[in-house]
Structures are given as structure tokens and as C-alpha cells.
C-alpha atoms as a PDB file:
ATOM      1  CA  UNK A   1       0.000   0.000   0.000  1.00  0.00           C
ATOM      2  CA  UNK A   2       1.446   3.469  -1.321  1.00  0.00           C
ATOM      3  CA  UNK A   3       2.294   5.941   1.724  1.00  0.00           C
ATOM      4  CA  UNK A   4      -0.557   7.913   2.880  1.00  0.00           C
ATOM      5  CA  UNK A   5       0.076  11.885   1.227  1.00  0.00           C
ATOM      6  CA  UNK A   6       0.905  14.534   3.608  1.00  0.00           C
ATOM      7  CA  UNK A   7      -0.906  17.665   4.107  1.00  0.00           C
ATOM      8  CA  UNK A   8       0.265  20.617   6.479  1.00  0.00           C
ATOM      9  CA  UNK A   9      -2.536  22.609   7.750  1.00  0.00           C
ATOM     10  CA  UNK A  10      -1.642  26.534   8.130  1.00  0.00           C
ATOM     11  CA  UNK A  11      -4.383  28.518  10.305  1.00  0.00           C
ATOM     12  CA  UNK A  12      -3.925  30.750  13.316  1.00  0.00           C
ATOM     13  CA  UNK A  13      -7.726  29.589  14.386  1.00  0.00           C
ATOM     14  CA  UNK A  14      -6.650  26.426  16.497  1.00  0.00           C
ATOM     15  CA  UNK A  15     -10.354  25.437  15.760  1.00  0.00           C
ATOM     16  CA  UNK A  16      -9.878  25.412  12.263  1.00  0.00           C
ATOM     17  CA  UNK A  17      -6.527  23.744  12.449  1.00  0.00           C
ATOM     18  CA  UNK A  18      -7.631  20.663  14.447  1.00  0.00           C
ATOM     19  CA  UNK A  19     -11.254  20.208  12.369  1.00  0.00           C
ATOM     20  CA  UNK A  20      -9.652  19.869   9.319  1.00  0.00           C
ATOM     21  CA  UNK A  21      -6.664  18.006  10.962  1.00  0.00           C
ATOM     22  CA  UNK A  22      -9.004  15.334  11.983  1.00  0.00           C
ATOM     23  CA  UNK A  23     -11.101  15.071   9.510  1.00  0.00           C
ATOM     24  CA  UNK A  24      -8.282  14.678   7.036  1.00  0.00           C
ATOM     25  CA  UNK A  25      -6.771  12.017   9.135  1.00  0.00           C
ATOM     26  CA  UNK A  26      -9.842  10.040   8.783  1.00  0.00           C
ATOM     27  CA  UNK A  27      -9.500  10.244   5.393  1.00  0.00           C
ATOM     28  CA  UNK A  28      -5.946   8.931   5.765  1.00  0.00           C
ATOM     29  CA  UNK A  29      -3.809  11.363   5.222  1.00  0.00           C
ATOM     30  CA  UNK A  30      -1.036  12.852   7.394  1.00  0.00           C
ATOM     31  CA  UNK A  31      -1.226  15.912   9.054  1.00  0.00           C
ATOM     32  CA  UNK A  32       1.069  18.186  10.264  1.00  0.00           C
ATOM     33  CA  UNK A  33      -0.169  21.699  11.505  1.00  0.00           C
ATOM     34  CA  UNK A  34       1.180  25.405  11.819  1.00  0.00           C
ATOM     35  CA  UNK A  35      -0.121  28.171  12.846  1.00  0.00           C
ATOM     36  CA  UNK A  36       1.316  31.295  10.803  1.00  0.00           C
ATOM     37  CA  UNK A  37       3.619  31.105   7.962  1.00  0.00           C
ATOM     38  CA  UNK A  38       6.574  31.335   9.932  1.00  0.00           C
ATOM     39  CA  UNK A  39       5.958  27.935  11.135  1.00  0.00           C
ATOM     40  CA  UNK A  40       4.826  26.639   8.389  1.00  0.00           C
ATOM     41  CA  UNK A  41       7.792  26.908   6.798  1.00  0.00           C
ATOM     42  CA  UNK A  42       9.816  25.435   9.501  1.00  0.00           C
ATOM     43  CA  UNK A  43       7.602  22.302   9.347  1.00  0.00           C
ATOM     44  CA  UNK A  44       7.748  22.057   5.379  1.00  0.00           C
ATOM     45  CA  UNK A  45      11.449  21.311   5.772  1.00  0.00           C
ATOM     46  CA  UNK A  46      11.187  18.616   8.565  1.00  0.00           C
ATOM     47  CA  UNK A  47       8.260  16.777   6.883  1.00  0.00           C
ATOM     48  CA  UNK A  48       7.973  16.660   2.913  1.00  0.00           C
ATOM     49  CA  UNK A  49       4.540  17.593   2.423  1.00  0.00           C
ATOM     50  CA  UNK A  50       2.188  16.910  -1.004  1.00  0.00           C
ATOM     51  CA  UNK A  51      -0.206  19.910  -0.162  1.00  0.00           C
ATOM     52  CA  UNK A  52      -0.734  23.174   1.724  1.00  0.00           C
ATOM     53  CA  UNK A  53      -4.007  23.848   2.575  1.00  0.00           C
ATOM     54  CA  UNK A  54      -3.142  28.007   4.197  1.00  0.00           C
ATOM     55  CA  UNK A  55      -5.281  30.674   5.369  1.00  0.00           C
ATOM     56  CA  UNK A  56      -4.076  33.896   3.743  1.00  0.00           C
ATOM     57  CA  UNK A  57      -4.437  36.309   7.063  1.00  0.00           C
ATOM     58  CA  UNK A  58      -2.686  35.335  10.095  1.00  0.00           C
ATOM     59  CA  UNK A  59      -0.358  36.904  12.314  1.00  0.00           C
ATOM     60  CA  UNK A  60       3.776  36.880  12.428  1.00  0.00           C
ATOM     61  CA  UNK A  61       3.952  35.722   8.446  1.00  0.00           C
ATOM     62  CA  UNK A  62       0.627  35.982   6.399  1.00  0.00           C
ATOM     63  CA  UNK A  63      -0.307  33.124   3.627  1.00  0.00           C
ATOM     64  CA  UNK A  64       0.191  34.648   0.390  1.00  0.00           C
ATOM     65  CA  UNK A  65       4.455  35.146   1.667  1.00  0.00           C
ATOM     66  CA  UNK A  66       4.362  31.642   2.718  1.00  0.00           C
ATOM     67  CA  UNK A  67       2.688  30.333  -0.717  1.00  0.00           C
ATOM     68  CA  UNK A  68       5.408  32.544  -2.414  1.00  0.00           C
ATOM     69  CA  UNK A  69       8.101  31.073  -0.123  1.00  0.00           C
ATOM     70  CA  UNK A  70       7.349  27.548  -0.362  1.00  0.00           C
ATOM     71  CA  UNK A  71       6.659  27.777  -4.030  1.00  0.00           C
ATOM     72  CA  UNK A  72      10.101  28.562  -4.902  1.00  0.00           C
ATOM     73  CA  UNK A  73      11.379  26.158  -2.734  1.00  0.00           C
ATOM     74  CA  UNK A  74       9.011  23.063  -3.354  1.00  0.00           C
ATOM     75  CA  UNK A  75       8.112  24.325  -7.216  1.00  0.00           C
ATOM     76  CA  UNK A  76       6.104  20.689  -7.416  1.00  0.00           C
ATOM     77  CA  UNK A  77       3.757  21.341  -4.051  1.00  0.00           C
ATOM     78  CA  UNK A  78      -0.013  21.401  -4.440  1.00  0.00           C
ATOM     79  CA  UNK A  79      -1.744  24.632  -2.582  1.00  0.00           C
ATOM     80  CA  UNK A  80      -5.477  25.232  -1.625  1.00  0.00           C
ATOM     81  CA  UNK A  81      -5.514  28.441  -0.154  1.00  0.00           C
ATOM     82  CA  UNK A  82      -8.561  29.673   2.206  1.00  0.00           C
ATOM     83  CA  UNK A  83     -10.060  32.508   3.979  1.00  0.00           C
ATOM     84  CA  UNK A  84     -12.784  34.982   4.552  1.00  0.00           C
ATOM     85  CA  UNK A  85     -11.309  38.246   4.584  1.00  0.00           C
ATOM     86  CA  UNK A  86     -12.135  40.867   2.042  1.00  0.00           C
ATOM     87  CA  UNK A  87     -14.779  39.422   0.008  1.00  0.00           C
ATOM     88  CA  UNK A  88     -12.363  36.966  -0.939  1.00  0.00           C
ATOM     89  CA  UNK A  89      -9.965  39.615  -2.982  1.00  0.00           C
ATOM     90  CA  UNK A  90      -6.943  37.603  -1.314  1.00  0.00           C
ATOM     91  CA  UNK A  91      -7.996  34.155  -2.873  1.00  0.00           C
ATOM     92  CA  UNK A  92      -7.573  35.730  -6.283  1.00  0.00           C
ATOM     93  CA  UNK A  93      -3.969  36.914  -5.383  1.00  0.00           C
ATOM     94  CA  UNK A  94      -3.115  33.133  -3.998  1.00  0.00           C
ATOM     95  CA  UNK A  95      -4.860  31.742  -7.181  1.00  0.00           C
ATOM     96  CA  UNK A  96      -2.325  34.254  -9.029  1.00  0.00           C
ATOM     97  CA  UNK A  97       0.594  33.182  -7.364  1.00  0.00           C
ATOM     98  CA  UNK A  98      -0.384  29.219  -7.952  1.00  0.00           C
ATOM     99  CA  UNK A  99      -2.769  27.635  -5.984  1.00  0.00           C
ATOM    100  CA  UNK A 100      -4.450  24.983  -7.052  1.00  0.00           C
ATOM    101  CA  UNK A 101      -7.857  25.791  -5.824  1.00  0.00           C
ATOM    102  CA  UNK A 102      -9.182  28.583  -3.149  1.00  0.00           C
ATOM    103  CA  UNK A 103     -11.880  28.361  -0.621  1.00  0.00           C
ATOM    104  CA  UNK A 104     -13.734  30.882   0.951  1.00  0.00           C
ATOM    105  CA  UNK A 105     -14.235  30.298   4.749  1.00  0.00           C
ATOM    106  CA  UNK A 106     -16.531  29.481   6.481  1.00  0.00           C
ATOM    107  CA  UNK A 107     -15.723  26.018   5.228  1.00  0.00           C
ATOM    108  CA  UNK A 108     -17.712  23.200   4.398  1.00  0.00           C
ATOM    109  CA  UNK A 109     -15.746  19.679   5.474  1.00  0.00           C
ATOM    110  CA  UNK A 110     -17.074  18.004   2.607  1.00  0.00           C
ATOM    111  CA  UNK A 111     -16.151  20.396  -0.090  1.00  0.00           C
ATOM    112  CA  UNK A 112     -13.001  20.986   1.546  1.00  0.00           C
ATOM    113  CA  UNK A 113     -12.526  16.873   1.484  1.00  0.00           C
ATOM    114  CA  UNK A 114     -13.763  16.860  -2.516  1.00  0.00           C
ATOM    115  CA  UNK A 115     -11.014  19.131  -3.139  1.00  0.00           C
ATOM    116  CA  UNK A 116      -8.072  17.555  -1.672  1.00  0.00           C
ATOM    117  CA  UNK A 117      -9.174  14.203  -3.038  1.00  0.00           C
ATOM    118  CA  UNK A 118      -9.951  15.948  -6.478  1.00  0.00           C
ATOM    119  CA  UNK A 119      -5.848  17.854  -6.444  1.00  0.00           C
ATOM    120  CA  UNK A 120      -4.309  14.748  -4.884  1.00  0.00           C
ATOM    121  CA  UNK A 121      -5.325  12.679  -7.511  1.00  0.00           C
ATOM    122  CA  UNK A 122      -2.367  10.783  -9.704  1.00  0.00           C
ATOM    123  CA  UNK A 123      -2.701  12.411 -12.922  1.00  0.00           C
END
């Protein structure tokens, strides 16, 4: 059996961190968490991850530095990008700069599941 893919989870909302944490493990996947950019980026380069799934406003390092960060140093990794600031004006930027897909919060688990299943897919 192939090794489960890894997601890392970037939210400064704890809440929103560990629902989608747990949910995704059901779906077996791995998680690993952050919770600002800063940290995300630490974690990147301890675990290998397939996708980001970021929130674009948080404190310390926002999500549309970290997409542009991790982009040039994992070209290959997948990005949803989320939020629900400003109408959703950021999620155009993050689509810009290469996410695969954006969702505007407040999320919906089984959307959110669709999409990761949909962008993890072996082409």
C-alpha cells in the first residue's frame, strides 16, 4: 500500500486547524499543523509535504508570503488556499501566485474533502 500523502494545515484559528486536521486524518492522510507562515515553513522542511491547505491572514507571516516562499522552494507542491477576509480579494492573489484551488471560509468539510481528493489525484 502506497504511503498515505501529507498535508500541512496553516491557520492561526486552532479550531480550524484541528477540524480539518481530523477530519483529514480520517480520510488517511497525514497531518502536520502550523499556525502562521513562519511555522509553516519550519515544518515544510522537517516533513515533505504533497499539499498546503493556508489561510491567507494570520499573524507573524501571512499566507500569500508563505505560498510565495514555499513555491520557490518546493516548485512541485499542491496549494489550496482559504479565507474569509475581504470578500475573498486575497484568494484571487493566492490563485495568481499558484494555488491549485481557493476556498472561501466558512468552510464546508465536505467540499473541503472533494477538493483535496480531487488535487491529490495521480494524474
Amino acid at each position: 500500500m502506497p504511503n498515505p500523502a501529507a498535508i500541512l494545515i496553516v491557520d492561526d484559528d486552532r479550531e480550524v486547524r484541528s477540524v480539518l486536521a481530523r477530519m483529514l486524518e480520517v480520510g488517511g492522510y497525514r497531518v502536520f499543523e502550523a499556525a502562521n507562515g513562519k511555522e509553516a515553513v519550519t515544518e515544510a522542511r522537517k516533513h515533505p509535504v504533497d499539499l498546503l491547505i493556508t489561510d491567507l491572514i494570520m499573524p507573524e507571516q501571512e499566507g500569500i508570503e508563505t505560498i510565495k516562499l514555499l513555491r520557490r522552494e518546493y516548485p512541485g507542491l499542491k496549494i489550496i488556499a482559504i479565507s474569509g477576509a475581504f470578500g475573498g480579494d486575497f484568494l484571487m492573489v493566492a490563485g495568481y501566485l499558484g494555488a491549485a484551488e481557493t476556498l472561501q471560509k466558512p468552510l464546508r468539510m465536505d467540499v473541503v474533502l472533494q477538493t483535496v481528493e480531487r488535487i491529490l489525484k495521480p494524474e
